[in-house]
N, C-alpha and C. Protein backbone atom coordinates (compact mmCIF):
# COMPACT_ATOMS: atom_id res chain seq x y z
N UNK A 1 -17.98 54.55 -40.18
CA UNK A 1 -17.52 55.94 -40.07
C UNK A 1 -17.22 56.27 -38.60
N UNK A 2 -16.04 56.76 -38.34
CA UNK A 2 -15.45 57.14 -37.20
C UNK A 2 -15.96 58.40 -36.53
N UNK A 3 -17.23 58.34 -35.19
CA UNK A 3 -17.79 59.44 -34.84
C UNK A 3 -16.39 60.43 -34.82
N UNK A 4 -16.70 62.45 -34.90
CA UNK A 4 -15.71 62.76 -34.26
C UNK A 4 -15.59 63.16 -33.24
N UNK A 5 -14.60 63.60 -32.74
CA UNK A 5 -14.66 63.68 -31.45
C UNK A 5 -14.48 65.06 -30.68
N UNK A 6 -15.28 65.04 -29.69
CA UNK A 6 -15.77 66.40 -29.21
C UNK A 6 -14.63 67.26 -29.00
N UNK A 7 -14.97 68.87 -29.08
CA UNK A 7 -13.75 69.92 -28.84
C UNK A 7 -13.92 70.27 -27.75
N UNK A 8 -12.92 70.44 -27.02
CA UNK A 8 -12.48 71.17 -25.64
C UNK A 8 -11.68 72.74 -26.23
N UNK A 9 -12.37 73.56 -25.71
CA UNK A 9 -11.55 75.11 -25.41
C UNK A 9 -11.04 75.27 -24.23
N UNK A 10 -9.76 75.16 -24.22
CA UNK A 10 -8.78 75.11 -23.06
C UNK A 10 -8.34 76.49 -22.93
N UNK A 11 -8.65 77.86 -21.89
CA UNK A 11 -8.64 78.95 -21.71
C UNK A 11 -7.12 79.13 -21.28
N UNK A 12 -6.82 79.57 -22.03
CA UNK A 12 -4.74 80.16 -21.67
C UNK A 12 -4.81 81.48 -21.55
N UNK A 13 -5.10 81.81 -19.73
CA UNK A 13 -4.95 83.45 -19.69
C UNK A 13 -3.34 83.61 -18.60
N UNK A 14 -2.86 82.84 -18.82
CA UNK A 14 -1.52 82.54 -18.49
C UNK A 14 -1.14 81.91 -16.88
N UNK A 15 -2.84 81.40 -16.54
CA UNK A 15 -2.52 81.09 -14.91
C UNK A 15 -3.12 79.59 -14.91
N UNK A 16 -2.57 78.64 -15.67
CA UNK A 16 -3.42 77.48 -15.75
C UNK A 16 -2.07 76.44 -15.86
N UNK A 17 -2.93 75.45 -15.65
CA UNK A 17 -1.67 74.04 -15.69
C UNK A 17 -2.29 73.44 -16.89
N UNK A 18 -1.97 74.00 -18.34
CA UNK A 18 -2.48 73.89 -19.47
C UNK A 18 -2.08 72.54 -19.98
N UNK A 19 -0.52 72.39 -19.85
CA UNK A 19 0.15 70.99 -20.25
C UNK A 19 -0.34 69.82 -19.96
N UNK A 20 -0.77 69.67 -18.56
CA UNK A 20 -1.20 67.99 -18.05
C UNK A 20 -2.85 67.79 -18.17
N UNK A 21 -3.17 69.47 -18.42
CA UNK A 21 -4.71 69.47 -18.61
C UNK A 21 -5.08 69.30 -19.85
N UNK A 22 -4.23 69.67 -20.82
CA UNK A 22 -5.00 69.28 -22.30
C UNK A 22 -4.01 67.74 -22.37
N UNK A 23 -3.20 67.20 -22.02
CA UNK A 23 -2.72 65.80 -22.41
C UNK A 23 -3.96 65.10 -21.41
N UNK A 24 -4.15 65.37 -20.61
CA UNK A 24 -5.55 64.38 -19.69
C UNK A 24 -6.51 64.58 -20.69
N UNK A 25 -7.04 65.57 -21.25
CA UNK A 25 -8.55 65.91 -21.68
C UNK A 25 -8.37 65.13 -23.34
N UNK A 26 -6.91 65.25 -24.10
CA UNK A 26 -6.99 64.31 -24.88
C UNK A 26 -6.40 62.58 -24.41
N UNK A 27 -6.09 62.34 -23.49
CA UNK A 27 -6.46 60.65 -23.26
C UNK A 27 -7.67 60.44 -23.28
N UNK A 28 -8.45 61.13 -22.82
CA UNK A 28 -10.05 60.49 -22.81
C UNK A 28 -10.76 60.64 -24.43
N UNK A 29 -10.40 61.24 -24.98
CA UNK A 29 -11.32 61.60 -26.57
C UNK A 29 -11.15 63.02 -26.69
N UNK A 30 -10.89 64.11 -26.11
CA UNK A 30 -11.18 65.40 -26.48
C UNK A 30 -10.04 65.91 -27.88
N UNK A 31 -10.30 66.43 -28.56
CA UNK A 31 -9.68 67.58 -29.58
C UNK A 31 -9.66 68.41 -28.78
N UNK A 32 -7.82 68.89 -27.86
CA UNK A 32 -7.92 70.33 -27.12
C UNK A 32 -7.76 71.49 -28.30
N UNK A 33 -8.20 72.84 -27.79
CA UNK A 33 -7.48 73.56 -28.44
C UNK A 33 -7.33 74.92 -27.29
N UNK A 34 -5.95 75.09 -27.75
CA UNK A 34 -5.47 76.38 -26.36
C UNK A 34 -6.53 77.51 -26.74
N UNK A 35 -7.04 78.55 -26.08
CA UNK A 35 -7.57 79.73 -26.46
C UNK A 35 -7.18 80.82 -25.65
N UNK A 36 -6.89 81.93 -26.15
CA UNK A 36 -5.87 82.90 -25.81
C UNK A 36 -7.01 84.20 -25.98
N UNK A 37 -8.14 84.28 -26.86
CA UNK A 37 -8.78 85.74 -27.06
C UNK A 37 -10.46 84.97 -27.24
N UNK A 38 -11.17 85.99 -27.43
CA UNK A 38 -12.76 85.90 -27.26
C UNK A 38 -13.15 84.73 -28.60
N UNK A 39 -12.42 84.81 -29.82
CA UNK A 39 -12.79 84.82 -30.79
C UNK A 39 -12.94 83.04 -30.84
N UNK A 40 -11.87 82.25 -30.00
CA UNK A 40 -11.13 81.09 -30.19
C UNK A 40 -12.87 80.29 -29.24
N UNK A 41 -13.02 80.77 -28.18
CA UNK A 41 -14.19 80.04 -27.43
C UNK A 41 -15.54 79.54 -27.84
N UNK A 42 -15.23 78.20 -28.76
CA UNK A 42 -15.69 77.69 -29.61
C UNK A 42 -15.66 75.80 -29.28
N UNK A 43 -16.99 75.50 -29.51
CA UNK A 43 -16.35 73.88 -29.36
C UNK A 43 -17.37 73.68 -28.77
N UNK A 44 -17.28 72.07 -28.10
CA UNK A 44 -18.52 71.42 -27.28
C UNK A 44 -18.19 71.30 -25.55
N UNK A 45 -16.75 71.85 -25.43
CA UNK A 45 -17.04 72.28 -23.79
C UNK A 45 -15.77 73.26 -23.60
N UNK A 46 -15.97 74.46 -22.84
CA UNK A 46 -15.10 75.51 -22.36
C UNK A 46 -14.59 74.63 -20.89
N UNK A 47 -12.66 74.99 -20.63
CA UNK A 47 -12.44 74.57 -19.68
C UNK A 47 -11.92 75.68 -19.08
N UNK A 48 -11.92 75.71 -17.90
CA UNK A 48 -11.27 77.20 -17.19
C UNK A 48 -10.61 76.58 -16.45
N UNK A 49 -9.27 76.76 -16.63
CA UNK A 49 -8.10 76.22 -15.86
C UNK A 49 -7.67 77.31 -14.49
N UNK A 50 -6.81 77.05 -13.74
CA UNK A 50 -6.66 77.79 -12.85
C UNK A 50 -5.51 78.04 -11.87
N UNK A 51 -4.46 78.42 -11.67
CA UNK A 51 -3.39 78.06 -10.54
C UNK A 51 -2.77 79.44 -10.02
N UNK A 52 -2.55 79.75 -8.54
CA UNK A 52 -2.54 80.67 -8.18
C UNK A 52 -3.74 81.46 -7.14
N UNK A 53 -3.07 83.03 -7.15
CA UNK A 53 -4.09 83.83 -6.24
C UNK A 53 -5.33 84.12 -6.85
N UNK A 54 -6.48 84.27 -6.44
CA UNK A 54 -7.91 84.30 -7.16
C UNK A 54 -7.63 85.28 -7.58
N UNK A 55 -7.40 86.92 -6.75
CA UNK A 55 -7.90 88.00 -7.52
C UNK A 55 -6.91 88.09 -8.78
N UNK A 56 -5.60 87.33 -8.80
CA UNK A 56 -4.79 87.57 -10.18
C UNK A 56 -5.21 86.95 -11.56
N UNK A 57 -5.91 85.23 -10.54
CA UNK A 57 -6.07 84.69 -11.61
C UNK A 57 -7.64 85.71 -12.83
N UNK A 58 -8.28 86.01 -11.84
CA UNK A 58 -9.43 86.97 -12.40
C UNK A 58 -9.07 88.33 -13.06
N UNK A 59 -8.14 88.72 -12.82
CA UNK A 59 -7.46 90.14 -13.62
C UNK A 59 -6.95 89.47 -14.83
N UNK A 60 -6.35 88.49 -14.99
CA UNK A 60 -5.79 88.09 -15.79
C UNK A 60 -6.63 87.21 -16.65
N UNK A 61 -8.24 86.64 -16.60
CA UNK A 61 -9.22 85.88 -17.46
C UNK A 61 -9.50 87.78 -18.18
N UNK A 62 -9.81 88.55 -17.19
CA UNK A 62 -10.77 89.84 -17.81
C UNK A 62 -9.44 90.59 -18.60
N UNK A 63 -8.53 90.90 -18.31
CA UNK A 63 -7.17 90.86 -19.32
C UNK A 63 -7.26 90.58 -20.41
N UNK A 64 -7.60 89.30 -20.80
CA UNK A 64 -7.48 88.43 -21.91
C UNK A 64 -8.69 88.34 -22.37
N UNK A 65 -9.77 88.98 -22.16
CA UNK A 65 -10.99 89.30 -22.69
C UNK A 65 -11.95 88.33 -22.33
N UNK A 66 -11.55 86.87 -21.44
CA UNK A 66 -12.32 85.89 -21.20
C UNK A 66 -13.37 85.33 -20.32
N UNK A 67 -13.34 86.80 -20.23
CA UNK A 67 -14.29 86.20 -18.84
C UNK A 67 -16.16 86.71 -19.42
N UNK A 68 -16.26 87.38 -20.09
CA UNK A 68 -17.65 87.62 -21.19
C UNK A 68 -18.14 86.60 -21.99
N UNK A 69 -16.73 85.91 -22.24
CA UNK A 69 -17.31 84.92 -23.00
C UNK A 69 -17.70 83.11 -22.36
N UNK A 70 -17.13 83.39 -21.47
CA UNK A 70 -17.28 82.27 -20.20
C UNK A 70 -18.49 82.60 -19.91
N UNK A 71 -19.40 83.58 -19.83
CA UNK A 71 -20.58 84.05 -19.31
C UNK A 71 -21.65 83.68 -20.15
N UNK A 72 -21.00 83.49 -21.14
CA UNK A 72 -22.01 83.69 -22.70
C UNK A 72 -22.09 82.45 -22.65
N UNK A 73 -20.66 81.86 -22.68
CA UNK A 73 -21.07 80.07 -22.89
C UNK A 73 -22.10 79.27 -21.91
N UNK A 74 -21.92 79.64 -21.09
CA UNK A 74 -22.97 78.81 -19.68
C UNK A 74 -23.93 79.76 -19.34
N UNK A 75 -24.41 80.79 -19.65
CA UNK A 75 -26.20 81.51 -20.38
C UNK A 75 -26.57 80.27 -21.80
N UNK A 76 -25.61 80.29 -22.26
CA UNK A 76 -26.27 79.79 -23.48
C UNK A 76 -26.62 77.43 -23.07
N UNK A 77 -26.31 77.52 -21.77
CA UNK A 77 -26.43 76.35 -21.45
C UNK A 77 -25.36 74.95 -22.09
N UNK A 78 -24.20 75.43 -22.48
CA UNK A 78 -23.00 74.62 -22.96
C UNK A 78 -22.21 74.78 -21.79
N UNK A 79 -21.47 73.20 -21.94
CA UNK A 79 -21.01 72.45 -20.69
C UNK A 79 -19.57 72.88 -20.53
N UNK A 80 -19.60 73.29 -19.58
CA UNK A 80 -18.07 74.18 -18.96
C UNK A 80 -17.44 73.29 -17.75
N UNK A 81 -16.10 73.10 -17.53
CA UNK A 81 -15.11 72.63 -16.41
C UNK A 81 -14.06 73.61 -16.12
N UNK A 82 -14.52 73.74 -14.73
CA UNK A 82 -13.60 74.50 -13.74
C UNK A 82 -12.81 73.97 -12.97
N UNK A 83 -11.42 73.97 -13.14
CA UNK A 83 -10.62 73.34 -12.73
C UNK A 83 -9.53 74.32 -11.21
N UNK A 84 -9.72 73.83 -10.20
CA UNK A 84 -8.89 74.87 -9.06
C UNK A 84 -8.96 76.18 -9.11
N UNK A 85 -7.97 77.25 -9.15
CA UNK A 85 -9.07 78.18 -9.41
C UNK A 85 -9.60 78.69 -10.33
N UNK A 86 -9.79 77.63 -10.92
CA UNK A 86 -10.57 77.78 -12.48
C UNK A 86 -11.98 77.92 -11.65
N UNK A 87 -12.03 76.67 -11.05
CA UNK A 87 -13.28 76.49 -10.59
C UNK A 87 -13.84 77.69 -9.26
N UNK A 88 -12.89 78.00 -8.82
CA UNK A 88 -13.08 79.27 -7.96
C UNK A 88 -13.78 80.45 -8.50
N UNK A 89 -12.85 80.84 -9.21
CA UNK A 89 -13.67 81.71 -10.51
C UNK A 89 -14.90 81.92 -10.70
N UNK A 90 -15.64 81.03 -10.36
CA UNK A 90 -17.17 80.38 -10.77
C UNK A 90 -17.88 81.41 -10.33
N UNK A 91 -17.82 81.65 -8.80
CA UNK A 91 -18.18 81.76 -7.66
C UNK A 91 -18.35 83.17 -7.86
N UNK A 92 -19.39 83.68 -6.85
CA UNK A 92 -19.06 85.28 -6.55
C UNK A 92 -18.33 85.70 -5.76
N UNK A 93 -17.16 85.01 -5.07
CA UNK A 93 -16.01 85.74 -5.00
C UNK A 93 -15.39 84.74 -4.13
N UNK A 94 -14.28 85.36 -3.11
CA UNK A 94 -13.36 84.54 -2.13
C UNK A 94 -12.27 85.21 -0.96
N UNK A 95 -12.59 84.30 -0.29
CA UNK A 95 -12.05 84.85 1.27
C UNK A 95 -10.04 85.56 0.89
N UNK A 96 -9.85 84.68 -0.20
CA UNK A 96 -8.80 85.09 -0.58
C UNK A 96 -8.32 86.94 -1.48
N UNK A 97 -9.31 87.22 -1.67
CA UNK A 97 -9.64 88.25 -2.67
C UNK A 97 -10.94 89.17 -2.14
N UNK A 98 -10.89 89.58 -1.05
CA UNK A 98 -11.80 90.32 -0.78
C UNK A 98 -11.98 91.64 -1.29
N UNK A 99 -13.20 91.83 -1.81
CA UNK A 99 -13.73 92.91 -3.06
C UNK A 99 -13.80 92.72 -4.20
N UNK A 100 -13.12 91.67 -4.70
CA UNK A 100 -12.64 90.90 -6.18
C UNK A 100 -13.65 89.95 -6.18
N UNK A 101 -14.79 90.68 -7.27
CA UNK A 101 -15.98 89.99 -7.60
C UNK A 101 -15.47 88.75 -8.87
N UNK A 102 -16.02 87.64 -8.27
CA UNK A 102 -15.60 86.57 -8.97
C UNK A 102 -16.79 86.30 -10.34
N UNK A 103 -16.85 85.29 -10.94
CA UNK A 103 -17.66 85.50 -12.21
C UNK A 103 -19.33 85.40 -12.27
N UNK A 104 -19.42 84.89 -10.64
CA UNK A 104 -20.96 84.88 -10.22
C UNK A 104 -21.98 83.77 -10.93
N UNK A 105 -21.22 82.73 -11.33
CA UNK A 105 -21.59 81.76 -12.76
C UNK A 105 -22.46 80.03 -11.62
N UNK A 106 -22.02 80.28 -10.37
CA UNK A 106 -22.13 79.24 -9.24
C UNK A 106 -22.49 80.10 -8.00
N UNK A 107 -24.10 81.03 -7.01
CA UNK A 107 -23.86 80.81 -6.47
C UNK A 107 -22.83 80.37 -4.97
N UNK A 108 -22.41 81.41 -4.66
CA UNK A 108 -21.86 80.82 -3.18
C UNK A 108 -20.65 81.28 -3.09
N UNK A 109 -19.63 81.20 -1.99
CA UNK A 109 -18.32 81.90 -2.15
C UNK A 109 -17.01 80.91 -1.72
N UNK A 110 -16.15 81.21 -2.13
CA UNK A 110 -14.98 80.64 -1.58
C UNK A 110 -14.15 80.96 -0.09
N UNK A 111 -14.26 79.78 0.75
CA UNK A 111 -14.10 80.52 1.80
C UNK A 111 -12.47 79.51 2.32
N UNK A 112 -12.08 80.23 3.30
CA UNK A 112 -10.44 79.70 3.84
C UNK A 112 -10.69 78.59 4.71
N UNK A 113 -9.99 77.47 4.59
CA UNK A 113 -10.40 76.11 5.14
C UNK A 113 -9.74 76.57 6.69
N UNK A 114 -10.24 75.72 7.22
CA UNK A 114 -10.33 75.88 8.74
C UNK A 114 -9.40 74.66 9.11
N UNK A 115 -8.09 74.63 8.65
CA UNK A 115 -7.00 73.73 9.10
C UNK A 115 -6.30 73.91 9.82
N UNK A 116 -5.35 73.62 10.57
CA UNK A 116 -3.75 74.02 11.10
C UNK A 116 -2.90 74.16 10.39
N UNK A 117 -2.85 72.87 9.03
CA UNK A 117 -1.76 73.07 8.32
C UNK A 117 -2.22 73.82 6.98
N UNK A 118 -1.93 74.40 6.12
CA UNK A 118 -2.41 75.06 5.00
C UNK A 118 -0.99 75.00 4.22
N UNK A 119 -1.13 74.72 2.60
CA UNK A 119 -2.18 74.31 2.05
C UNK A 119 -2.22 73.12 2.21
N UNK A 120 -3.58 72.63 1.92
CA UNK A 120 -4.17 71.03 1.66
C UNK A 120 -3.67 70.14 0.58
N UNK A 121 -2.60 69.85 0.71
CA UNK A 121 -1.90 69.50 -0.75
C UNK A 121 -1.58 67.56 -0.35
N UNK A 122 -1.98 67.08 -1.01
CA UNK A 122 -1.58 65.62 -1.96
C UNK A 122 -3.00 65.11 -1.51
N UNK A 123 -3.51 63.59 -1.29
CA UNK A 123 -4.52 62.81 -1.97
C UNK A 123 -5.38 63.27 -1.22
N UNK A 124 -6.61 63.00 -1.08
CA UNK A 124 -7.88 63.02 0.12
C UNK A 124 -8.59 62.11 -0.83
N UNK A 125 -9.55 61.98 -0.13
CA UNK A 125 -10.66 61.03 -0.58
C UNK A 125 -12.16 62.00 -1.13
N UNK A 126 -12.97 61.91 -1.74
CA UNK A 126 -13.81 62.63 -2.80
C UNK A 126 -15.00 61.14 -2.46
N UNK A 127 -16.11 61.84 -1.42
CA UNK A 127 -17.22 60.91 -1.26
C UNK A 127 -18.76 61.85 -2.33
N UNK A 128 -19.25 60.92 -3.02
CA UNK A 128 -20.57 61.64 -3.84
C UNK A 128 -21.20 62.45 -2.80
N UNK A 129 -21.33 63.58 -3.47
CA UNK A 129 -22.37 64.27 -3.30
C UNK A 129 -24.16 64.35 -3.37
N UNK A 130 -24.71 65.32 -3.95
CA UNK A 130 -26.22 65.08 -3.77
C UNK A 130 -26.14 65.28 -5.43
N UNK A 131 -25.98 66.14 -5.97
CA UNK A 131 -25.04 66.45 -7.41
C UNK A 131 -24.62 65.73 -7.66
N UNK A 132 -23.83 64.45 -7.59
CA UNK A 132 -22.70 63.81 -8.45
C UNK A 132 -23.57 63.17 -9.82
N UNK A 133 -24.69 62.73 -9.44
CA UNK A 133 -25.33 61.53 -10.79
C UNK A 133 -24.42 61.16 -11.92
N UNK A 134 -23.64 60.25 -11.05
CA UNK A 134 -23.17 59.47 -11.67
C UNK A 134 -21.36 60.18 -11.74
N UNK A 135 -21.01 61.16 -11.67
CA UNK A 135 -19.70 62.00 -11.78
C UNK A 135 -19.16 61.30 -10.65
N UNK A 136 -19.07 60.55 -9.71
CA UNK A 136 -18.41 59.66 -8.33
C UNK A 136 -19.43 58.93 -8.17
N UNK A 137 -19.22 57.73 -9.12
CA UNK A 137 -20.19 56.73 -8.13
C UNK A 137 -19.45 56.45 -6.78
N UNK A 138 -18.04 56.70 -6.34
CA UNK A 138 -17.62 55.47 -5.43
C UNK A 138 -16.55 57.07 -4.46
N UNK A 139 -16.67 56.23 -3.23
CA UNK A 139 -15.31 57.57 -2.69
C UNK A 139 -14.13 56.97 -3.51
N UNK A 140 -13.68 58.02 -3.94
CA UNK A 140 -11.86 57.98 -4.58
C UNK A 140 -11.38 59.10 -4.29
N UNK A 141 -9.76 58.89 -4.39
CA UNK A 141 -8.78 59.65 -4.15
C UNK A 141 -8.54 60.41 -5.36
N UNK A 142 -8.20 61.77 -4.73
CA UNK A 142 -7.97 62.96 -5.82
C UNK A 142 -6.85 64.03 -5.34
N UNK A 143 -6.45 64.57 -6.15
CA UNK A 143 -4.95 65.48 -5.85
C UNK A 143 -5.72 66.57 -5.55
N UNK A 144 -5.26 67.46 -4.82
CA UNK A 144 -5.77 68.94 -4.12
C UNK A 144 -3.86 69.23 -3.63
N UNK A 145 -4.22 70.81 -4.59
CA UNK A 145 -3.65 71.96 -3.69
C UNK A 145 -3.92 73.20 -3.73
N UNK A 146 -4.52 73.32 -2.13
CA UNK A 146 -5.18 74.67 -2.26
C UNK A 146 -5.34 75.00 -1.03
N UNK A 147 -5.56 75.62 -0.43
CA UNK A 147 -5.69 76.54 1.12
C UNK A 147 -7.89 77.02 1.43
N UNK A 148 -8.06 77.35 -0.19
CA UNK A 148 -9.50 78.01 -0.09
C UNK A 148 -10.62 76.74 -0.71
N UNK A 149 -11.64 76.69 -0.11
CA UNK A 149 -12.86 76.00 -0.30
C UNK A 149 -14.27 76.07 -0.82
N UNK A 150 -14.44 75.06 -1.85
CA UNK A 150 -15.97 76.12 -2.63
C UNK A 150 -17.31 75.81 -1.42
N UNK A 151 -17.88 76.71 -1.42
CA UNK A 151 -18.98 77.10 -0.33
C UNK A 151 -20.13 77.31 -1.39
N UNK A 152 -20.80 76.05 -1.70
CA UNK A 152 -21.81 76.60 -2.72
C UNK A 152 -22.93 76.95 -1.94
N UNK A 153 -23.84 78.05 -2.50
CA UNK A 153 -25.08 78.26 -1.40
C UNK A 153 -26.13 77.57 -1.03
N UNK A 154 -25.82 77.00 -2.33
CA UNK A 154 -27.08 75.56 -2.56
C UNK A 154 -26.41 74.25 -2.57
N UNK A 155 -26.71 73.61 -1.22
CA UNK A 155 -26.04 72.31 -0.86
C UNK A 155 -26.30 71.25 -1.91
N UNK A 156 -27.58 71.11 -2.66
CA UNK A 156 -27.54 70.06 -3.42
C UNK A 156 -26.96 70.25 -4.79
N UNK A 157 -25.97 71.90 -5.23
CA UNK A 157 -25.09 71.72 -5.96
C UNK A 157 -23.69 71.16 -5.57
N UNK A 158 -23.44 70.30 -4.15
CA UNK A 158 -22.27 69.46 -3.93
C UNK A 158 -22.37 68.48 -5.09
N UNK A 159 -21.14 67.85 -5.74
CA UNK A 159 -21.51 66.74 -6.37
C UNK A 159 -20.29 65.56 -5.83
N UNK A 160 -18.95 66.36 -4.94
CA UNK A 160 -18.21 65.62 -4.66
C UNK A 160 -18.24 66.13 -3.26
N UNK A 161 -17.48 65.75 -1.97
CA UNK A 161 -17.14 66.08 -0.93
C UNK A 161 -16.04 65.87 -0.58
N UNK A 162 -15.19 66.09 0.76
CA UNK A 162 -13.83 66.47 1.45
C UNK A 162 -14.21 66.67 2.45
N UNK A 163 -12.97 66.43 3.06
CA UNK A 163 -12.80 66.66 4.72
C UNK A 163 -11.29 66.99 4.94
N UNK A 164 -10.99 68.60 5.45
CA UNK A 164 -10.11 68.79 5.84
C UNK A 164 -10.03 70.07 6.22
N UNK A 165 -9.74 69.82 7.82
CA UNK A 165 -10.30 70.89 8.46
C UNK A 165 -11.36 71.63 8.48
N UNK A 166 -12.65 70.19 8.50
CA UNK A 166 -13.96 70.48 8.36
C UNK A 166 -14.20 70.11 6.93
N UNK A 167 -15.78 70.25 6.48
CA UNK A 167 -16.06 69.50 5.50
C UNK A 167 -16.08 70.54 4.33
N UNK A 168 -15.53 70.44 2.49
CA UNK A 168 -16.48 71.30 1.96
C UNK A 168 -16.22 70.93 0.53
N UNK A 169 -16.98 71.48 -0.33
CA UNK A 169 -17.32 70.86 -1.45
C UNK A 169 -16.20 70.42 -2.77
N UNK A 170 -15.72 69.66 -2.37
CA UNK A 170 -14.66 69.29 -3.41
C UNK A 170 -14.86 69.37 -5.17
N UNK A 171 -16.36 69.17 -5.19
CA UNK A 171 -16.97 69.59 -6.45
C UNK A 171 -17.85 69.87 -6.67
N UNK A 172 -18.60 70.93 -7.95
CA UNK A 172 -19.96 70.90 -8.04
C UNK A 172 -20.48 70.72 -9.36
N UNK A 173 -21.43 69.87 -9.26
CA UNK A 173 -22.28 70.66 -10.84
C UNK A 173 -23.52 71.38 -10.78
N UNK A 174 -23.90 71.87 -11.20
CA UNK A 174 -24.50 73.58 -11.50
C UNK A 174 -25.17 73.43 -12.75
N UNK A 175 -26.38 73.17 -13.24
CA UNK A 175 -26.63 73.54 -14.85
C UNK A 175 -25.62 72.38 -15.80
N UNK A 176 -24.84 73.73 -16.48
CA UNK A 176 -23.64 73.00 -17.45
C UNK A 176 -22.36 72.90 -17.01
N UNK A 177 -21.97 73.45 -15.61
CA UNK A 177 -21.21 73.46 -14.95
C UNK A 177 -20.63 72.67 -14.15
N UNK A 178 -19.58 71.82 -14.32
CA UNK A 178 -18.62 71.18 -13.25
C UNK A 178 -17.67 71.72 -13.14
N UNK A 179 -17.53 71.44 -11.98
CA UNK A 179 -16.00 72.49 -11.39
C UNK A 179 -15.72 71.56 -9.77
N UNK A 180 -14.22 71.26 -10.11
CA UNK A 180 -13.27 70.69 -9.37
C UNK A 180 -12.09 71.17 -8.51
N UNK A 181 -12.52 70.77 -7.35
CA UNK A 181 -11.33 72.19 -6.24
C UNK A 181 -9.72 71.30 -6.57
N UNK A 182 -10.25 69.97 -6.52
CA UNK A 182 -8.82 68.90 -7.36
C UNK A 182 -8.31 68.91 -8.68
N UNK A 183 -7.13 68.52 -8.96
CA UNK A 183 -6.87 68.76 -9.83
C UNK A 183 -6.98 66.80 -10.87
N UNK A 184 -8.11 66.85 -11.65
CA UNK A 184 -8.30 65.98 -12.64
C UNK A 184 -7.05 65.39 -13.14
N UNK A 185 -6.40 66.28 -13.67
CA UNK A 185 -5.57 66.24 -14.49
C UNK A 185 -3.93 65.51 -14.06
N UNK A 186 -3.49 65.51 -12.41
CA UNK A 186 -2.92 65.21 -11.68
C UNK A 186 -3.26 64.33 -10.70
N UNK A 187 -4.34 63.62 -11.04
CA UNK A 187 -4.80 62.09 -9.89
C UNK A 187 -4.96 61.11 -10.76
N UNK A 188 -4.34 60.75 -11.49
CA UNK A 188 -3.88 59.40 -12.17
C UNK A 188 -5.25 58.75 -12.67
N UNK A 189 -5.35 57.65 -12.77
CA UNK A 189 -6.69 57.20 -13.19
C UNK A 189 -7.78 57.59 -12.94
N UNK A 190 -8.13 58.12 -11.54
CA UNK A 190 -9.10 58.20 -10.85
C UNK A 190 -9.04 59.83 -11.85
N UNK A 191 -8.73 60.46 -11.79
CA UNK A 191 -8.97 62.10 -12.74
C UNK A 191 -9.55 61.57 -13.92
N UNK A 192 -8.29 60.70 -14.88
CA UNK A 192 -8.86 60.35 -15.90
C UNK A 192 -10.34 59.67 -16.54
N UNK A 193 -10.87 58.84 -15.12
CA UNK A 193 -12.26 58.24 -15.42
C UNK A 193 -13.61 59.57 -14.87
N UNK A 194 -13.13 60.48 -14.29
CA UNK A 194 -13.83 61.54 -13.80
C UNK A 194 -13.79 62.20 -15.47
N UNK A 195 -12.78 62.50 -16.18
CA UNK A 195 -13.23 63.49 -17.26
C UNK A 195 -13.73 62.73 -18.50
N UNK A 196 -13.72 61.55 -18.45
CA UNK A 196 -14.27 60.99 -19.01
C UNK A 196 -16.15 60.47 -18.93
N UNK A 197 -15.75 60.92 -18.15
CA UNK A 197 -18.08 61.01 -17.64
C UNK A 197 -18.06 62.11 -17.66
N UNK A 198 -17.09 63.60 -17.84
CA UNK A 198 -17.63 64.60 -18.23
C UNK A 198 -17.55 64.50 -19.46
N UNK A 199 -16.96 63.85 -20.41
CA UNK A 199 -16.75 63.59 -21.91
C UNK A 199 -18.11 63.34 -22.28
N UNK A 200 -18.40 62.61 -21.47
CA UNK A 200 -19.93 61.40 -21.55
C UNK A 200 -20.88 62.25 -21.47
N UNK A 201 -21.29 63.43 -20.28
CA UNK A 201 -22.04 64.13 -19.82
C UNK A 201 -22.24 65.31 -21.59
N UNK A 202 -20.90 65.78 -22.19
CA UNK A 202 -20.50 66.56 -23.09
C UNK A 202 -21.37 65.97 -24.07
N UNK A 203 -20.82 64.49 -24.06
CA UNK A 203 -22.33 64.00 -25.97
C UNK A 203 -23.75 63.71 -25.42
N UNK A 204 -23.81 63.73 -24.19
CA UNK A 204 -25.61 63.99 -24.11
C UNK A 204 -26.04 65.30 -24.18
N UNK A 205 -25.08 66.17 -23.98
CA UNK A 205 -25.44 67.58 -24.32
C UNK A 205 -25.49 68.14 -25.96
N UNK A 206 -24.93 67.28 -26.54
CA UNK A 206 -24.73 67.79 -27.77
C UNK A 206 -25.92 68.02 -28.45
């Protein structure tokens, strides 16, 4: 008998790179399914996608009624992925969006990288964190585009790292929470074997 295979709720509040994120999340094993209202956020992991300005992308989760239920899912200790500013989102807020309380779900804030050039866009390298267990055994290369940086408050929720224009947390896990300032879904193998140990991480939770 053919185990089945775990559901992903892929959050469509119209600011996400939904296409390459649910074709990545099904190469590895996932059943995506888009979710558009409260009712749909259902399954064995919520993903919060993300692209764009924070405070829009956040008008536009609480818009679409999703951001209560993102709250509910990770209180209730089920495994969530934050993807760019999906993963921003997390946070209680960002240098980008000042006053625009973010979902407060991670601890710590998003702050503006300290570069010359902005944004931080194509490969960098992703060295483990104190967090990773097992999510990066090895430094690899990962796609980033973004200008803002997660600042978690609690250093040993790093699980990935970066360097550019100073150092800062390329990823974290949190509880049930991973969240990626890169985009998984757009770094070729190296994304694909990353969501696949969150796949992994998903059936020990079950």
């Amino acid at each position: 008998m053919t185990a089945a295979r775990p559901r992903a709720a892929l959050l469509d509040y119209g600011m996400g790179n939904l296409h390459s994120a649910a074709k990545a999340l099904e190469r590895v094993g996932f059943d995506v399914r888009w979710v558009t209202d409260a009712s749909g956020v259902d399954g064995d992991l919520c993903v919060v996608p993300g692209v764009g300005h924070f405070r829009r992308c956040r008008e536009a989760l609480a818009t679409a009624g999703l951001d209560a239920p993102v709250r509910g899912w990770v209180a209730d200790g089920r495994p969530l992925l934050g993807i760019c500013v999906g993963a921003q989102l997390l946070f209680d807020g960002s240098d980008e969006a000042d006053g625009c309380a973010g979902l407060g779900l991670v601890p710590g804030r998003v702050e503006r990288l300290d570069a010359e050039r902005l944004p931080h866009m194509g490969w960098s390298e992703v060295r483990p964190g104190p967090a990773s267990d097992g999510l990066f055994p090895d430094t690899t290369r990962f796609y980033f585009v973004h200008s803002y940086g997660l600042r978690p408050a609690d250093a040993s929720a790093v699980a990935g790292q970066c360097d550019y224009g100073g150092g800062f947390a390329a990823a974290v896990a949190c509880g049930p929470i991973v969240a990626t300032q890169f985009h998984p879904e757009k770094s070729g193998r190296a994304g694909l074997e990353l969501l696949a140990r969150v796949r992994a991480r998903v059936a020990t939770a079950a």
